[in-house]
N, C-alpha and C. Protein backbone atom coordinates (compact mmCIF):
# COMPACT_ATOMS: atom_id res chain seq x y z
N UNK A 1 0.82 -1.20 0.00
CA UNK A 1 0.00 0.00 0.00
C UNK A 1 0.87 1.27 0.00
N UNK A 2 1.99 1.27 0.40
CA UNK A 2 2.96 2.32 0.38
C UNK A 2 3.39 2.75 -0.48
N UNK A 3 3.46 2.08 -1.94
CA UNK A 3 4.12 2.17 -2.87
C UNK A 3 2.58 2.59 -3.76
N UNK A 4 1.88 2.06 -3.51
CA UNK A 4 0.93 3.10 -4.10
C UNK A 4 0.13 4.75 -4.11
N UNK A 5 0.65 4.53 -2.12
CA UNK A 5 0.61 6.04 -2.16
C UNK A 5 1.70 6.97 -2.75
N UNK A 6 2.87 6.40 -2.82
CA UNK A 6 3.89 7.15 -2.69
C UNK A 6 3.88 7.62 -4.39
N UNK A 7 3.36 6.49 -5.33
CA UNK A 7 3.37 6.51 -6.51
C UNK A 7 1.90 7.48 -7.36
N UNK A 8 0.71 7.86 -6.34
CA UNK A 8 -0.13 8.67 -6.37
C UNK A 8 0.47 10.35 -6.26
N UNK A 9 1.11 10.03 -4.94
CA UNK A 9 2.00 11.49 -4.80
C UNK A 9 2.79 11.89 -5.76
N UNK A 10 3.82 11.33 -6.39
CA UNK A 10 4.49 11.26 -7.59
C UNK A 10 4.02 11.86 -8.74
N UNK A 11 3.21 10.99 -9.11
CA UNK A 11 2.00 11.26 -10.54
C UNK A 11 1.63 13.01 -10.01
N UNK A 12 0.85 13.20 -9.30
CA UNK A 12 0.08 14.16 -9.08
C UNK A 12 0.97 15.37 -9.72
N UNK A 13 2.21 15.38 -8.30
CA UNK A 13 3.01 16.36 -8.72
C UNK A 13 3.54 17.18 -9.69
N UNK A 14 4.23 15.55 -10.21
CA UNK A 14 5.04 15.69 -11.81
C UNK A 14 3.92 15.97 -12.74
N UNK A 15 2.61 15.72 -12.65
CA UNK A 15 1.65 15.82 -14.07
C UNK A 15 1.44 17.33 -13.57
N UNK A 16 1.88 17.85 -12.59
CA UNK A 16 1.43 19.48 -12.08
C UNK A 16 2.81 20.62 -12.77
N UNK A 17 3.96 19.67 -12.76
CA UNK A 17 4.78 20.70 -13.58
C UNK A 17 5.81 20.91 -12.35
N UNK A 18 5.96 20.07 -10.88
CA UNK A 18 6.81 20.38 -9.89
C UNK A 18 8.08 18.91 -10.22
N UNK A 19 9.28 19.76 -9.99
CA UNK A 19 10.18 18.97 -9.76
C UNK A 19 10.35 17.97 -8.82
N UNK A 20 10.38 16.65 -8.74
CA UNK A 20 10.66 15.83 -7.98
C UNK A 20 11.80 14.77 -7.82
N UNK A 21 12.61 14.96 -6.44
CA UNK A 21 13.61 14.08 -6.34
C UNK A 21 13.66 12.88 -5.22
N UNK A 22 14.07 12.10 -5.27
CA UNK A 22 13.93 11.30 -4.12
C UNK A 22 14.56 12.07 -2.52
N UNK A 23 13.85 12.10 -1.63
CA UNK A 23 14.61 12.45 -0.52
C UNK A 23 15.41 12.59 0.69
N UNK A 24 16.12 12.99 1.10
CA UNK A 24 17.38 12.37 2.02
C UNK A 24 16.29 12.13 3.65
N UNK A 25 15.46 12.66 3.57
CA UNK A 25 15.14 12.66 4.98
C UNK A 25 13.89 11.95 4.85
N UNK A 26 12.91 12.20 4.14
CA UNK A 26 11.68 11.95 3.84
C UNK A 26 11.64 11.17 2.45
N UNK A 27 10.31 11.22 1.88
CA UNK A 27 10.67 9.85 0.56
C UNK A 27 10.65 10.54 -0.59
N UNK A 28 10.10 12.44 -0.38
CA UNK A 28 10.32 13.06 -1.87
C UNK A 28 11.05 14.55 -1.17
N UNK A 29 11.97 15.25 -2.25
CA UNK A 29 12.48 16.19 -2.28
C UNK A 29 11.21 17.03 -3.66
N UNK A 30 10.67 18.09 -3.18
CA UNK A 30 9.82 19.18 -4.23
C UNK A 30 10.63 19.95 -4.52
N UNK A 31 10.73 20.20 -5.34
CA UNK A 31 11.04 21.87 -6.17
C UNK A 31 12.44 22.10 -5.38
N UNK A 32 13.50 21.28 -4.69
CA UNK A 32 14.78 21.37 -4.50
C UNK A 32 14.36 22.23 -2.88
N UNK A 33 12.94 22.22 -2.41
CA UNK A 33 12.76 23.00 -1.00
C UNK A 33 11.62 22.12 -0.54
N UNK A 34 11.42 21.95 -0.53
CA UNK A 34 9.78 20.99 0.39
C UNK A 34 9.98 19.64 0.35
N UNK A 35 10.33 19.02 1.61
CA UNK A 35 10.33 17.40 1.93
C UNK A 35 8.93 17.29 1.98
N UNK A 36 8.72 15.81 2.03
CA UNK A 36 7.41 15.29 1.61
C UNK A 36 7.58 13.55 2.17
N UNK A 37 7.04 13.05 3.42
CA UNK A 37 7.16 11.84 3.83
C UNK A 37 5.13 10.91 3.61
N UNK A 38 5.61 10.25 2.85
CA UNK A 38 4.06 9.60 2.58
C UNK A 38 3.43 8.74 3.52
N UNK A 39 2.68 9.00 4.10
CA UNK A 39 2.23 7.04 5.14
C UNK A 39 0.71 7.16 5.07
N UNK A 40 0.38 6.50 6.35
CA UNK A 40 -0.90 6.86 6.70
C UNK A 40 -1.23 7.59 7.86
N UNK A 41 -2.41 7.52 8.29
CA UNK A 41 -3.03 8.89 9.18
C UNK A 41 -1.93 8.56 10.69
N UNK A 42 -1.11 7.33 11.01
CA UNK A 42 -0.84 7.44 12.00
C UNK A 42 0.89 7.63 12.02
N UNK A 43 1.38 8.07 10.31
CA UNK A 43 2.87 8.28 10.49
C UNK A 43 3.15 9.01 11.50
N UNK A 44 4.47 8.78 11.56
CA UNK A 44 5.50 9.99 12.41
C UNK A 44 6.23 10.97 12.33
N UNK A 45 6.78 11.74 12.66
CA UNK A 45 7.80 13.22 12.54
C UNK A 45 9.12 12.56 12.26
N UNK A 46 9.18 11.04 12.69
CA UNK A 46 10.71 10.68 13.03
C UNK A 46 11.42 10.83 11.91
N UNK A 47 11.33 10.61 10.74
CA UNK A 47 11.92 10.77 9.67
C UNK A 47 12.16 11.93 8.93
N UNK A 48 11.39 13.31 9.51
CA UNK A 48 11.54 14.72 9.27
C UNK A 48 11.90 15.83 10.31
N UNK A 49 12.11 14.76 11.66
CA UNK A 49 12.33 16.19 12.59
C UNK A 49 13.33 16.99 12.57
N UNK A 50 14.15 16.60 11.87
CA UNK A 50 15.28 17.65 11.75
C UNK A 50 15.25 18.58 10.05
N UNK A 51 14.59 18.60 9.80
CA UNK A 51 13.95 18.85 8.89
C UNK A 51 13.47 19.85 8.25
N UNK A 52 14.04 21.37 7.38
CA UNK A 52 12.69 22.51 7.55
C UNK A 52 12.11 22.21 6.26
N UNK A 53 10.99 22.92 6.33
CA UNK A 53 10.08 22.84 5.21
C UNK A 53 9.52 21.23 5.04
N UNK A 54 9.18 20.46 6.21
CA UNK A 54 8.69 19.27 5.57
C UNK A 54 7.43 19.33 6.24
N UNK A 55 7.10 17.82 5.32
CA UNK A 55 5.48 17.25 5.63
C UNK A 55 5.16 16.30 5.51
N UNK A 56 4.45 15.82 6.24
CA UNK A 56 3.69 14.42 6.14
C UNK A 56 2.36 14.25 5.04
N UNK A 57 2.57 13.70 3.97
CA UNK A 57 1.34 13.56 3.47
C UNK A 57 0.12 12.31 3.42
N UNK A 58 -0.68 12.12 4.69
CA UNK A 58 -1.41 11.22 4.74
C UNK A 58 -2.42 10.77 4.47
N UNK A 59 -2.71 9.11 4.11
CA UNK A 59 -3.65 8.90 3.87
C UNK A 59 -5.09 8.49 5.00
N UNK A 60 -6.11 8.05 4.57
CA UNK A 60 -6.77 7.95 5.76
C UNK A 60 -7.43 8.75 6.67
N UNK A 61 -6.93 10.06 6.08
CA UNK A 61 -7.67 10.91 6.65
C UNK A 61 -8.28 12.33 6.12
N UNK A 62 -9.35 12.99 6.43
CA UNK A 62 -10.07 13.89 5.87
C UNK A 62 -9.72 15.14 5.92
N UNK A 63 -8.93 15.90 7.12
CA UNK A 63 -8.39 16.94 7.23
C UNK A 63 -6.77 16.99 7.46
N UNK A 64 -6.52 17.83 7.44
CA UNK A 64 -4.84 17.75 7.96
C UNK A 64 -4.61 19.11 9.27
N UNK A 65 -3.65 19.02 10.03
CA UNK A 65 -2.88 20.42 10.77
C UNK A 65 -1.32 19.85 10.74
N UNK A 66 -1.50 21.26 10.89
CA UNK A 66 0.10 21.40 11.10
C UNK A 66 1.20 21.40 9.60
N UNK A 67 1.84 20.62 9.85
CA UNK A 67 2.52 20.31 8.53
C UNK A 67 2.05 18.71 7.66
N UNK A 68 0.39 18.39 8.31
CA UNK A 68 0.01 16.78 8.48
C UNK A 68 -0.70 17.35 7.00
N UNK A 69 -1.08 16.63 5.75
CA UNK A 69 -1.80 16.66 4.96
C UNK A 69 -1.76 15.71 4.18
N UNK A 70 -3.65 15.73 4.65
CA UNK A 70 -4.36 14.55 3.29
C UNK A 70 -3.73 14.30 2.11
N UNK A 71 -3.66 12.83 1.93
CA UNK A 71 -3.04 12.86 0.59
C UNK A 71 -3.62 12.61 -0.61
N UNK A 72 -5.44 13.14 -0.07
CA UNK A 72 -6.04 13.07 -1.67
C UNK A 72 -5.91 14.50 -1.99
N UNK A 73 -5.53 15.48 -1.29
CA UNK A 73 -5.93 16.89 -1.64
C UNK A 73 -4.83 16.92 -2.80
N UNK A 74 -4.02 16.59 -2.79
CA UNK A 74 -2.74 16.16 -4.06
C UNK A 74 -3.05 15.95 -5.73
N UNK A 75 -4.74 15.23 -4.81
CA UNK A 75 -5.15 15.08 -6.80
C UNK A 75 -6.22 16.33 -7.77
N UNK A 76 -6.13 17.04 -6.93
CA UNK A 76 -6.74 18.50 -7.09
C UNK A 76 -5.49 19.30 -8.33
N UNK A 77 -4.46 18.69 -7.91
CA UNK A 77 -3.28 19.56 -8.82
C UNK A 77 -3.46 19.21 -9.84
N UNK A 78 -3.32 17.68 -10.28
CA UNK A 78 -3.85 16.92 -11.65
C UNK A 78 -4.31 18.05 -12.67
């Protein structure tokens, strides 16, 4: 299931015109400034706390705070 979110996030982006690299901390590097760690509604910070500009993009759930966001709002860019 991971590899499908991660591969939803992907698509979205790149069909939006944003650069994407794999990332040192999290699982995508954006536009050479915005980390991007994919899971579900109950990931963790652990893999971004040292981290600026990142985010969790999850599934499973309907709203987001903080730096936490849904990862259907992603297909809006499409």
């Amino acid at each position: 299931m991971g590899s499908v979110r991660e591969t939803f996030f992907f698509n979205q982006l790149r069909n939006a015109g944003h650069k994407i690299e794999l990332g040192f901390a999290g699982d995508f590097l954006v536009d050479e400034i915005q980390t991007f760690e994919i899971g579900e509604k109950n990931k963790t910070q652990k893999q971004i706390k040292n981290t600026t500009d990142a985010y969790i993009a999850m599934d499973d759930t309907e709203a987001g705070i903080g730096n936490r966001v849904p990862l259907w709002l992603f297909g809006f860019l499409y």
